[in-house]
Protein backbone atom coordinates (compact mmCIF):
# COMPACT_ATOMS: atom_id res chain seq x y z
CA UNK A 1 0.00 0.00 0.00
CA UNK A 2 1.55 2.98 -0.68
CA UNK A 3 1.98 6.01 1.93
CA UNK A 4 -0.58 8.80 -0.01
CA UNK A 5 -3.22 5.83 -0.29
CA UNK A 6 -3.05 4.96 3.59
CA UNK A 7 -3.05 8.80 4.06
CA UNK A 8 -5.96 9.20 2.29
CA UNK A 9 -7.43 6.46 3.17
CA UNK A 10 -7.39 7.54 7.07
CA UNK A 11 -8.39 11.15 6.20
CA UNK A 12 -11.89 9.27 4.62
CA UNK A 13 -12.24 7.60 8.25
CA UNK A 14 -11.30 10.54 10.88
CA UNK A 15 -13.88 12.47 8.72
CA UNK A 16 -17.11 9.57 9.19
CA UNK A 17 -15.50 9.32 13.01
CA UNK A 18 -16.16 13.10 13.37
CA UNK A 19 -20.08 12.27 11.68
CA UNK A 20 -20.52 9.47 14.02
CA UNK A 21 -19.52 11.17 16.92
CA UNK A 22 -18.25 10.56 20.58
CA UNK A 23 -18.93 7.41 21.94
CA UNK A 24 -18.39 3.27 21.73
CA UNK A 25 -19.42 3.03 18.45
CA UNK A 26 -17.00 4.43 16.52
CA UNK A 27 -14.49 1.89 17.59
CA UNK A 28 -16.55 -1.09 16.25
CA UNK A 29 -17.29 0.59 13.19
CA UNK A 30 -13.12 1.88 12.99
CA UNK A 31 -12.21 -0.97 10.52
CA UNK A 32 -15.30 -1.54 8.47
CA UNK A 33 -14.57 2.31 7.37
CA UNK A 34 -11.08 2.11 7.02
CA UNK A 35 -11.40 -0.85 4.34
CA UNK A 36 -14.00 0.69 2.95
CA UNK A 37 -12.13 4.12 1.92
CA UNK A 38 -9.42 2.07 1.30
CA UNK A 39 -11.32 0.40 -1.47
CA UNK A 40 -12.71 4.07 -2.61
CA UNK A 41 -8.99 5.46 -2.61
CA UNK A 42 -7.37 2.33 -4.76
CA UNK A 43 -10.46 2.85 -7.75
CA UNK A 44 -10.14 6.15 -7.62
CA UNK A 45 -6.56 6.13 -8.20
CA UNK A 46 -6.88 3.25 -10.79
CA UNK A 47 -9.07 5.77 -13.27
């Protein structure tokens, strides 16, 4: 994975963390988000 792609990827989740809030939740829903910006980042780079 490169570096900008994890960046960017983690900039995608603090900002839904900041929408969801304080709380417990977040920290279940931490790595659902993570791959899912992940995936966003990679096809957006890829076109």
């Amino acid at each position: 994975m490169a570096s900008c792609d994890f960046t960017a990827a983690i900039d995608l989740c603090a900002r839904e963390l900041r929408e969801i809030g304080d709380g417990v939740y977040w920290k279940y829903k931490l790595l659902e988000i993570l791959i899912k910006n992940y995936k966003t980042v990679i096809k957006s780079r890829e076109t």
